[in-house]
N, C-alpha and C. Protein backbone atom coordinates (compact mmCIF):
# COMPACT_ATOMS: atom_id res chain seq x y z
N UNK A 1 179.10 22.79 251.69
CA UNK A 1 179.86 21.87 252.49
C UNK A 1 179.56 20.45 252.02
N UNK A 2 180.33 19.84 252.10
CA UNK A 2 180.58 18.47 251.43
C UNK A 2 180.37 17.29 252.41
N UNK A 3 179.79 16.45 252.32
CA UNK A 3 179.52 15.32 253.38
C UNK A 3 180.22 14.13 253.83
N UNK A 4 182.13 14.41 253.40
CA UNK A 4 182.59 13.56 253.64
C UNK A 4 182.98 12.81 254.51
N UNK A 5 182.83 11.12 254.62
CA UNK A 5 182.98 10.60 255.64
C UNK A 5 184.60 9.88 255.81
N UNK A 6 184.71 10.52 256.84
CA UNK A 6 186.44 9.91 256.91
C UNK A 6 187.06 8.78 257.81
N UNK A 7 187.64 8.15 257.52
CA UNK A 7 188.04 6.52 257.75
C UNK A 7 188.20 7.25 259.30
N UNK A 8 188.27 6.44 260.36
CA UNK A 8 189.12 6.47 261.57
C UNK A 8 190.53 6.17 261.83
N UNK A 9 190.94 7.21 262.51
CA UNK A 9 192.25 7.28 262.96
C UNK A 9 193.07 6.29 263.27
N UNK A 10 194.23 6.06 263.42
CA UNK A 10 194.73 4.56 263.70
C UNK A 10 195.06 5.18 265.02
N UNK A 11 195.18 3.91 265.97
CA UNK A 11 195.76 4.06 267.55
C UNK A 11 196.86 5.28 267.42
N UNK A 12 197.47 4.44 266.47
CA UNK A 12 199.38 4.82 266.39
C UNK A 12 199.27 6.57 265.93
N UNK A 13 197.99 7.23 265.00
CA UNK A 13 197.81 8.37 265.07
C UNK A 13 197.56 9.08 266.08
N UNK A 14 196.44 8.71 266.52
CA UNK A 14 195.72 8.92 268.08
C UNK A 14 196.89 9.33 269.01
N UNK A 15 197.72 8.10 269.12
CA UNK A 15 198.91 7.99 270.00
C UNK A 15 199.99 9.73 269.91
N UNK A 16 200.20 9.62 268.54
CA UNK A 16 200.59 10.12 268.32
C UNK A 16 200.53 12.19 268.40
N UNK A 17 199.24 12.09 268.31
CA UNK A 17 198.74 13.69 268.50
C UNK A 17 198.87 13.72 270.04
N UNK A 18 198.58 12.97 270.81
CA UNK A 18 198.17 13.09 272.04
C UNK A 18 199.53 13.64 272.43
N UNK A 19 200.65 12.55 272.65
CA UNK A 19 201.92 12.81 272.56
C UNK A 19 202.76 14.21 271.99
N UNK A 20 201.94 14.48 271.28
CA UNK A 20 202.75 16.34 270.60
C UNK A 20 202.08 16.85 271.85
N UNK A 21 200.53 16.99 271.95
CA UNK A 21 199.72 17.90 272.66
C UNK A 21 199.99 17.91 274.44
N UNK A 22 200.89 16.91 274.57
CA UNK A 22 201.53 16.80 276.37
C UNK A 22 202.93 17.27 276.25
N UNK A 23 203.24 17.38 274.79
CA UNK A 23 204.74 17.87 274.97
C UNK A 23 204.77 19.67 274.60
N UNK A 24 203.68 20.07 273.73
CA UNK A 24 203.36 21.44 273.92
C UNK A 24 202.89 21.83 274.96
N UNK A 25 202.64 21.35 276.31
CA UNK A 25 202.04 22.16 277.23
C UNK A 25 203.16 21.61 278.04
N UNK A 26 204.67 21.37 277.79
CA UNK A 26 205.33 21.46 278.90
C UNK A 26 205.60 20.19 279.24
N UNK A 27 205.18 18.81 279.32
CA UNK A 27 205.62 17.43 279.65
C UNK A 27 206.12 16.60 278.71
N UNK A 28 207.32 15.65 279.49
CA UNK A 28 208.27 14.89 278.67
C UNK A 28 207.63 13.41 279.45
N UNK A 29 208.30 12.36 278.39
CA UNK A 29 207.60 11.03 278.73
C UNK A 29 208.46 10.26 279.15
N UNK A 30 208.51 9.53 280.39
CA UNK A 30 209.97 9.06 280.79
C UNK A 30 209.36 7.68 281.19
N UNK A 31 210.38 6.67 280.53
CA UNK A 31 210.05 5.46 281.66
C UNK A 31 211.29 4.99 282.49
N UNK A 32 210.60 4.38 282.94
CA UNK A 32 211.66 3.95 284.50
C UNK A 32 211.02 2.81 285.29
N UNK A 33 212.24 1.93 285.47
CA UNK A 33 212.48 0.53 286.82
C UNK A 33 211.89 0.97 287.86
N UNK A 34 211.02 0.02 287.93
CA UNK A 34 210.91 0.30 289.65
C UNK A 34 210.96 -1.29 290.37
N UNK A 35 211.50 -0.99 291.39
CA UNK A 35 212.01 -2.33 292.63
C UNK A 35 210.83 -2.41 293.22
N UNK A 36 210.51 -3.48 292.93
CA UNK A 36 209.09 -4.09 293.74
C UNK A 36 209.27 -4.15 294.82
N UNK A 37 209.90 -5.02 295.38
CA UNK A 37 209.78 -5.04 296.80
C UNK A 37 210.72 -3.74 297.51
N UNK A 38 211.05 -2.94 297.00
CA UNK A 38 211.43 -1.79 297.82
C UNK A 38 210.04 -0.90 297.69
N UNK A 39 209.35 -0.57 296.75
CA UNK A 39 208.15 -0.07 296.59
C UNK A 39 207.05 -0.48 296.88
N UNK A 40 207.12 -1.82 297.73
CA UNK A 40 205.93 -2.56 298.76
C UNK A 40 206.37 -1.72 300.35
N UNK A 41 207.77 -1.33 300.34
CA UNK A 41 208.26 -1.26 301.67
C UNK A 41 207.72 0.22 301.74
N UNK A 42 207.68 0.62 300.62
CA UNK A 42 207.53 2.44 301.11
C UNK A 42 205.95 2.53 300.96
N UNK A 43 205.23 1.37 300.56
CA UNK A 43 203.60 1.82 300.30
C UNK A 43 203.26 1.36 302.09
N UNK A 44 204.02 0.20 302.79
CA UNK A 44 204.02 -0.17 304.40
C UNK A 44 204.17 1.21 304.88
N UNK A 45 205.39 1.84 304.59
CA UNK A 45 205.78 2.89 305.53
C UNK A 45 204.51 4.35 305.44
N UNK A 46 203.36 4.18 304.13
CA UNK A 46 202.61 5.35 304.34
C UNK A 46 202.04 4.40 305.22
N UNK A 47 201.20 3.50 305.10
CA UNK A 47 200.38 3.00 305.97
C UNK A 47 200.65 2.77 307.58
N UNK A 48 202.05 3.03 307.74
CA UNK A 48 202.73 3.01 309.01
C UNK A 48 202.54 4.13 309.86
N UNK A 49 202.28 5.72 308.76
CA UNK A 49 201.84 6.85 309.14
C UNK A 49 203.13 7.76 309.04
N UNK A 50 204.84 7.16 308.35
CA UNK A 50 205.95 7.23 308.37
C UNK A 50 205.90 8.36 307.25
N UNK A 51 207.07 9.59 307.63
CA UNK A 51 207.24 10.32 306.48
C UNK A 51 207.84 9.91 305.34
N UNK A 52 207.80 10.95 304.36
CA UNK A 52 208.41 10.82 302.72
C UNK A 52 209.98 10.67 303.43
N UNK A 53 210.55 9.72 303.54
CA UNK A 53 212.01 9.83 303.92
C UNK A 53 212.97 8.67 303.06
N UNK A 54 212.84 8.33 302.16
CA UNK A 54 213.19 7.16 301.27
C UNK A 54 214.68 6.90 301.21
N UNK A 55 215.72 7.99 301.96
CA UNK A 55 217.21 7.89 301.74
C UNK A 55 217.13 6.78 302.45
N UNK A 56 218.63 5.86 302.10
CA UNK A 56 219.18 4.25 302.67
C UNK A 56 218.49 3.24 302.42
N UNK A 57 217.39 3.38 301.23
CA UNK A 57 216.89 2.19 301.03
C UNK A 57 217.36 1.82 299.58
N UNK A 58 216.99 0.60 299.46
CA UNK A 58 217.38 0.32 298.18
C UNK A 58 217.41 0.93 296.55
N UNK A 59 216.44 1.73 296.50
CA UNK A 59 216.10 2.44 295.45
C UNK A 59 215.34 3.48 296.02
N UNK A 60 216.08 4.69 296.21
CA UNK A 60 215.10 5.52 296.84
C UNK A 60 213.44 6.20 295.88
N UNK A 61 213.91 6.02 294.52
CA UNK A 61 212.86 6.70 293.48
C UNK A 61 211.64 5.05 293.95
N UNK A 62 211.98 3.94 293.77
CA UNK A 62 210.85 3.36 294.30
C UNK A 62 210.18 3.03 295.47
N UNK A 63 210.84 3.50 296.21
CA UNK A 63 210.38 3.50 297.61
C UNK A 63 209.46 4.52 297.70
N UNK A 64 209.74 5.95 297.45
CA UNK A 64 208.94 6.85 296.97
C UNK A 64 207.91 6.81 296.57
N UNK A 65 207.79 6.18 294.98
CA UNK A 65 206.85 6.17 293.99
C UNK A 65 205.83 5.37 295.55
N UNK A 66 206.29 4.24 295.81
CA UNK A 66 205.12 3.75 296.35
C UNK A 66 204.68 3.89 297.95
N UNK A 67 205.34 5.28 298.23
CA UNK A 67 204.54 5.95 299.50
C UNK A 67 203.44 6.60 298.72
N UNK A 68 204.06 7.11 297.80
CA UNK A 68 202.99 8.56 297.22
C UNK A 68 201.85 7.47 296.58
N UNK A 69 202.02 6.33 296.04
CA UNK A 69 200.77 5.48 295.63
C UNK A 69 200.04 5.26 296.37
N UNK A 70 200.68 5.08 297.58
CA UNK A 70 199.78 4.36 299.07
C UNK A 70 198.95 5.86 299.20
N UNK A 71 199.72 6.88 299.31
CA UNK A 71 198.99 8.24 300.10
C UNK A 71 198.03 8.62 299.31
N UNK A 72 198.28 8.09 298.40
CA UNK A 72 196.99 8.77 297.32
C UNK A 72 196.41 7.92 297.00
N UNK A 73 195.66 6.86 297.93
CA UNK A 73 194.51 5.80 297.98
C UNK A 73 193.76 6.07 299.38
N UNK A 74 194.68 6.66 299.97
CA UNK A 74 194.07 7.55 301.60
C UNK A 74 193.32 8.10 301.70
């Protein structure tokens, strides 16, 4: 066996394996907007003690995102 020493990986490699190895086990990488102040209103409504109910608000995906942020600091 040979003692070779090998340069380090670049981020953008790194980045890159990681990214195959979440998409072989099944996950895709999505980004997405989120409305601040609709997603302040739904992190109020966990702290309010209010259910997951996000229909009629402005953006229901961020209203959401930030109940489930609030609930999972609980």
């Amino acid at each position: 066996m040979t003692d070779e020493v090998k340069p380090p990986r670049s981020a953008a490699a790194r980045q890159r394996d990681y990214k195959e190895r979440e998409r072989a086990a099944g996950y895709k990488l999505t980004a997405l907007w989120i409305h601040s102040e609709t997603e302040d209103e739904g992190k109020q409504a966990a702290r309010d003690g209010k259910p997951l109910k996000p229909m009629g608000t402005k953006d229901s995906l961020s209203w959401a995102a930030g109940w489930i942020t609030e609930k999972g600091k609980q």
